[in-house]
N, C-alpha and C. Protein backbone atom coordinates (compact mmCIF):
# COMPACT_ATOMS: atom_id res chain seq x y z
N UNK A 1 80.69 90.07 96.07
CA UNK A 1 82.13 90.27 96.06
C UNK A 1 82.53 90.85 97.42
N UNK A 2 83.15 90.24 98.44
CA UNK A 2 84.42 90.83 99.51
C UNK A 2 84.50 92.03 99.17
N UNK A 3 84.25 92.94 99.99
CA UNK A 3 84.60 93.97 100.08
C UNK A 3 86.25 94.10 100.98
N UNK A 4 87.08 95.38 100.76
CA UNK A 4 88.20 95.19 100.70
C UNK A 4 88.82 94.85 102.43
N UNK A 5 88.38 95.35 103.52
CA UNK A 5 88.63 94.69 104.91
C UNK A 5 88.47 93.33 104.83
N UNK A 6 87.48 92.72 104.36
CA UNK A 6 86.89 91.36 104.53
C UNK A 6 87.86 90.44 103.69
N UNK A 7 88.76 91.30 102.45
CA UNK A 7 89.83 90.70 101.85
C UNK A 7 91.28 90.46 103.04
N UNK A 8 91.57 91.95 103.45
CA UNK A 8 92.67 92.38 103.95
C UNK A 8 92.01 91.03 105.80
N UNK A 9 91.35 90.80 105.99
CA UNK A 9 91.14 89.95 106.61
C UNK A 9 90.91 88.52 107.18
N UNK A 10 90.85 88.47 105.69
CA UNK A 10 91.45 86.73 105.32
C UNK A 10 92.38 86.47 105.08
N UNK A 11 93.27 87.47 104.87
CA UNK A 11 94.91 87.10 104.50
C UNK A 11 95.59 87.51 105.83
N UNK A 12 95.13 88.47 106.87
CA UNK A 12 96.22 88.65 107.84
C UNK A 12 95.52 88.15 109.30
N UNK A 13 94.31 87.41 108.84
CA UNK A 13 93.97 86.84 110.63
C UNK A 13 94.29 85.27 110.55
N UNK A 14 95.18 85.08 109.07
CA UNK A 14 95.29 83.99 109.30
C UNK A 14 96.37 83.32 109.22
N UNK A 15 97.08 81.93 109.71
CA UNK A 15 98.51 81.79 110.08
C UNK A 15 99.29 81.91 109.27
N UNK A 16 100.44 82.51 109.27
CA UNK A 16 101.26 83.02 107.70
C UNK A 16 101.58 81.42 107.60
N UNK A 17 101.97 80.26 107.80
CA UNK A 17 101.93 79.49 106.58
C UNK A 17 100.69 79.13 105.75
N UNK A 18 99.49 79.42 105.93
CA UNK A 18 98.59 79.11 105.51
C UNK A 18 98.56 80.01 104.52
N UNK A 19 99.02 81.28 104.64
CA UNK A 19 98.81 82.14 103.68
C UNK A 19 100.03 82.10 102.78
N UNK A 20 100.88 81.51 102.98
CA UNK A 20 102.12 81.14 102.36
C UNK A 20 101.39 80.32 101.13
N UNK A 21 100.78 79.15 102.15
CA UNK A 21 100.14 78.31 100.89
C UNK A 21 99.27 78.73 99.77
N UNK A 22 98.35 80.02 100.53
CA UNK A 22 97.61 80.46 99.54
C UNK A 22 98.08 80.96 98.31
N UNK A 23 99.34 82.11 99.13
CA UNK A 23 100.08 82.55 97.50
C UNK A 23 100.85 81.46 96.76
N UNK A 24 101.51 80.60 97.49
CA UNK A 24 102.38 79.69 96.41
C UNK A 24 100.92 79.21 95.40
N UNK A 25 99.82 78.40 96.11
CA UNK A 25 99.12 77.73 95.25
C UNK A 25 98.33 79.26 94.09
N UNK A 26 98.42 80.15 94.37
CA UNK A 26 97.66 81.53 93.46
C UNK A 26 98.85 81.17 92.28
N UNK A 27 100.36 81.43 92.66
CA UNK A 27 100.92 81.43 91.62
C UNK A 27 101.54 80.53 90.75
N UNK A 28 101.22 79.10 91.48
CA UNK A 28 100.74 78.24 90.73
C UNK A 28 100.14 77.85 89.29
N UNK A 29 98.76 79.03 89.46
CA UNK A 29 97.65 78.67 88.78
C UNK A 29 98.01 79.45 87.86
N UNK A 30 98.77 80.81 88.35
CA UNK A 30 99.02 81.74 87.35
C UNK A 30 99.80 81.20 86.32
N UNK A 31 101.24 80.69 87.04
CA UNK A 31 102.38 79.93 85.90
C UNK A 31 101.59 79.26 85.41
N UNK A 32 100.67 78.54 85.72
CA UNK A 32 100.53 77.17 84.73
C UNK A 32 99.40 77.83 83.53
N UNK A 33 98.85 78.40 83.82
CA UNK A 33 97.96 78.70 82.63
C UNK A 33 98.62 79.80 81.83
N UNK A 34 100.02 80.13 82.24
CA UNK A 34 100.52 81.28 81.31
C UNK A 34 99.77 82.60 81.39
N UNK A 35 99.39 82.91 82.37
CA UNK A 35 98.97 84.71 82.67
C UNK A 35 99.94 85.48 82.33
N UNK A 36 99.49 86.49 81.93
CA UNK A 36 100.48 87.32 82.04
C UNK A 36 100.82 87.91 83.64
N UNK A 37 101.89 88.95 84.07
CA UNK A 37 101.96 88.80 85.42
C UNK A 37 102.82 90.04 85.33
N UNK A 38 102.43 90.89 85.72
CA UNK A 38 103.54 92.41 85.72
C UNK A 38 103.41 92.33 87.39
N UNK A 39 104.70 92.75 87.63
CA UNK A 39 105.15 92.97 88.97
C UNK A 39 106.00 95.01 88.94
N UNK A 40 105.62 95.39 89.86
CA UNK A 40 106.07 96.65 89.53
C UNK A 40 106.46 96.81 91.12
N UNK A 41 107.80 97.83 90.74
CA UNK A 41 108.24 97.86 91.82
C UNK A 41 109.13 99.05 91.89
N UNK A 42 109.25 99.98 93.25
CA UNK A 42 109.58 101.54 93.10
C UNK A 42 111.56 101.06 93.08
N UNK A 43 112.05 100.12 93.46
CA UNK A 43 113.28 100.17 93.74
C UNK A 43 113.97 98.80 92.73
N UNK A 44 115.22 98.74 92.31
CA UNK A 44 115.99 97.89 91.52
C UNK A 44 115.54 96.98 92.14
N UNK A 45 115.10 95.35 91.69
CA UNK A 45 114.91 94.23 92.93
C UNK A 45 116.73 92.99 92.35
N UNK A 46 116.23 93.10 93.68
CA UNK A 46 117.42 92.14 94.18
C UNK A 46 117.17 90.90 93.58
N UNK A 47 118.64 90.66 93.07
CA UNK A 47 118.92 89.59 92.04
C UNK A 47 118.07 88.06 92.28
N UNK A 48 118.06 87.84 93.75
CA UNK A 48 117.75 87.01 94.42
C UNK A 48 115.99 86.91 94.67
N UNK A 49 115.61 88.30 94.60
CA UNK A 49 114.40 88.19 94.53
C UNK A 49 113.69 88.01 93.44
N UNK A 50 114.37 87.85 92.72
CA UNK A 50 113.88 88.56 90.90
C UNK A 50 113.85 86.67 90.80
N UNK A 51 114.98 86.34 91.38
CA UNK A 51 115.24 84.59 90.61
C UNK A 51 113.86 83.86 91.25
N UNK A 52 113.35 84.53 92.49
CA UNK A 52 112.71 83.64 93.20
C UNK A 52 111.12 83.74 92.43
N UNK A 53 110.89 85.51 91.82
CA UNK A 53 109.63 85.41 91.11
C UNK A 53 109.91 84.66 89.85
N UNK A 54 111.10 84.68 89.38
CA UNK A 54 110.84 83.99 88.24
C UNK A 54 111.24 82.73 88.15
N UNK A 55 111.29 82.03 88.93
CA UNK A 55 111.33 80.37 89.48
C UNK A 55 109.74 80.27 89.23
N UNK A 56 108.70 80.97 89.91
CA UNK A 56 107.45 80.48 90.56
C UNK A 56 106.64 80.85 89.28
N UNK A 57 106.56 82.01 88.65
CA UNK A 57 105.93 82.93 87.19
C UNK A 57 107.22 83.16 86.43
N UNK A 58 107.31 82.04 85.42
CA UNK A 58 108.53 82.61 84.32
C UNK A 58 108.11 82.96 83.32
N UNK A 59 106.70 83.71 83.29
CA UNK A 59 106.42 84.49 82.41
C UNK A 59 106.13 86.37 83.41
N UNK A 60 106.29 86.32 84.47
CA UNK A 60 106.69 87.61 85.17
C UNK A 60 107.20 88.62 84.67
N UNK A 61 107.16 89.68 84.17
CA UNK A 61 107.64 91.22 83.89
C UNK A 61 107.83 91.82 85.15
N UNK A 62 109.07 92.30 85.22
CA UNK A 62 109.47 93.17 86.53
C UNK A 62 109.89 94.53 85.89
N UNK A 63 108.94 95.63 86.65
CA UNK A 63 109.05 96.89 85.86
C UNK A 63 109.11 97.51 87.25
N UNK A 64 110.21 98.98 87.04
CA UNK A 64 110.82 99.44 88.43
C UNK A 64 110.20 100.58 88.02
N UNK A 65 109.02 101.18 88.59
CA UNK A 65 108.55 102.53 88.43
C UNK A 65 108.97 103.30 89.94
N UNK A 66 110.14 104.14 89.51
CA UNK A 66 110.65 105.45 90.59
C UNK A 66 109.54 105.94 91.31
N UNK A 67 108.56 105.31 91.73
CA UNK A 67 107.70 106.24 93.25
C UNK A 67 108.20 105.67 94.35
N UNK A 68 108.27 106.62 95.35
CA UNK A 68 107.99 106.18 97.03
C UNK A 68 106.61 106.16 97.65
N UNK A 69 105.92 105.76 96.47
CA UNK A 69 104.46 105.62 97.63
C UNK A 69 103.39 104.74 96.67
N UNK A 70 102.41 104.09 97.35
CA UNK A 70 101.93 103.29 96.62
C UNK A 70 100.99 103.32 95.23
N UNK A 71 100.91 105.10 94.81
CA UNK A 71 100.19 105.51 93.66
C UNK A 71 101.04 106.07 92.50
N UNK A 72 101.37 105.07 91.60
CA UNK A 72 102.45 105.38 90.61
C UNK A 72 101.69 105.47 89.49
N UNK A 73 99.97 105.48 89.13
CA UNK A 73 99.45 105.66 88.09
C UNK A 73 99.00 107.51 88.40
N UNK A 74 99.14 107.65 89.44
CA UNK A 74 98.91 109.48 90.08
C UNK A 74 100.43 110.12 89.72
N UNK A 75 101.62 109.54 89.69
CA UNK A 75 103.00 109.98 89.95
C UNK A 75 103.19 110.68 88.32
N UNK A 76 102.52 109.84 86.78
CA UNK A 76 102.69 110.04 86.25
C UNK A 76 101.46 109.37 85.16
N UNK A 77 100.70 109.96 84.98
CA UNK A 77 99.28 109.27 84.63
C UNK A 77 99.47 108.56 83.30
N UNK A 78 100.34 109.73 82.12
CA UNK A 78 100.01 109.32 80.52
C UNK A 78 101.35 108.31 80.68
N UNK A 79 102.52 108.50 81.62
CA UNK A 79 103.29 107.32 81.32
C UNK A 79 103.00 105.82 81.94
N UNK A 80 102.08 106.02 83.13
CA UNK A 80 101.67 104.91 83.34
C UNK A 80 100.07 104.07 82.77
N UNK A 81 99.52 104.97 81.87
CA UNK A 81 98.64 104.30 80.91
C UNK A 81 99.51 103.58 79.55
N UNK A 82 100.67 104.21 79.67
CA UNK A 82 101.56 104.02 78.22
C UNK A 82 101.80 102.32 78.52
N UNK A 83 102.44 102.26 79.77
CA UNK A 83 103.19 101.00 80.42
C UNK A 83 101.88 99.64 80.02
N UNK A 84 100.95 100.29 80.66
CA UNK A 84 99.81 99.80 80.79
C UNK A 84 99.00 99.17 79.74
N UNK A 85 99.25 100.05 78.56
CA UNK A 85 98.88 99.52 77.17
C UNK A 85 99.98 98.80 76.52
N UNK A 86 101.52 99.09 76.83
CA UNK A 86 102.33 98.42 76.31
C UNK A 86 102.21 96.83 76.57
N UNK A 87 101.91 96.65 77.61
CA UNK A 87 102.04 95.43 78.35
C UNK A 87 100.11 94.78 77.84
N UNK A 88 99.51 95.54 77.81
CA UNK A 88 97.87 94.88 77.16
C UNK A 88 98.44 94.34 75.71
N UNK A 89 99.36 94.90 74.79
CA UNK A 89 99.76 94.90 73.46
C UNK A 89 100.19 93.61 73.59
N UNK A 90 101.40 93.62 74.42
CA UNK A 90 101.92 92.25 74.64
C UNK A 90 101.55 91.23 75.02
N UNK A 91 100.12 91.69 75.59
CA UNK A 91 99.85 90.32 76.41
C UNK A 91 98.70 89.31 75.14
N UNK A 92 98.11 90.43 74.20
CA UNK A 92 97.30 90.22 73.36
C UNK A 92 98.34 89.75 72.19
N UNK A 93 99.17 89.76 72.03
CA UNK A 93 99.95 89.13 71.29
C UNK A 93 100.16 87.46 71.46
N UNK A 94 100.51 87.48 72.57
CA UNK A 94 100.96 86.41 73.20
C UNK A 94 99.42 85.72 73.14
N UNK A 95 98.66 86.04 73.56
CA UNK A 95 97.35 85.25 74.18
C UNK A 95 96.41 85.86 73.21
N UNK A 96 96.12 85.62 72.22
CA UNK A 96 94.95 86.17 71.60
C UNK A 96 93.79 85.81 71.65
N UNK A 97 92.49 86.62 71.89
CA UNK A 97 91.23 86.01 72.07
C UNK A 97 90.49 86.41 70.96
N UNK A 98 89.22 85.70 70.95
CA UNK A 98 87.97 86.25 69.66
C UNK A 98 87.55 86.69 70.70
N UNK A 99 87.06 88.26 70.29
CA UNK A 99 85.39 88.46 70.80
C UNK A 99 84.29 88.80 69.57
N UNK A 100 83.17 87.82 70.03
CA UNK A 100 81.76 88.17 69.80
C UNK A 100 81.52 89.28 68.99
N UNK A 101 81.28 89.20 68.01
CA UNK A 101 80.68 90.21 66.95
C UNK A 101 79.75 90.48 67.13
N UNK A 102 79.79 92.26 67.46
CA UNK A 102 78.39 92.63 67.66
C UNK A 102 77.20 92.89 67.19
């Protein structure tokens, strides 16, 4: 497994349309197989941005968690395990799997 430079390095040494392509074709794969897809975000998103994720993933959840910095499971731990299971609940609803009896 890529370790995380060797990630952050295939996406920014290389020409942003190429990486354009990469994400359109990622979320692609996502819409089409019906993932679930939480998007979280510290500020209201713009109407325009909201239409554009949910053009590409119209199964997308946009959830506005109030931090200014990029650790919002540190900002508020038991409410962001809450979010976290709310959205596992839902997603297991939606998508149910068997597992293997042990």
């Amino acid at each position: 497994m890529p370790g995380p430079g060797e990630v952050y390095a295939a996406v920014l040494d290389r020409p942003l349309d190429e990486v354009l392509r990469w994400r359109d074709a990622g979320m692609q794969r996502i819409a089409a197989a019906g993932l679930p897809y939480l998007s979280m975000h510290s500020n209201p998103v713009d109407p325009t941005e909201h239409a554009w994720l949910a053009e590409r993933i119209p199964q997308a959840e946009i959830v506005v968690w109030p931090v200014r910095h990029h650790f919002p499971h540190l900002a508020d731990p038991k409410a962001f395990a809450g979010l976290l299971a709310e959205f596992a609940e839902k997603t297991v609803e939606l998508h149910p799997v068997s597992l293997p009896a042990l």
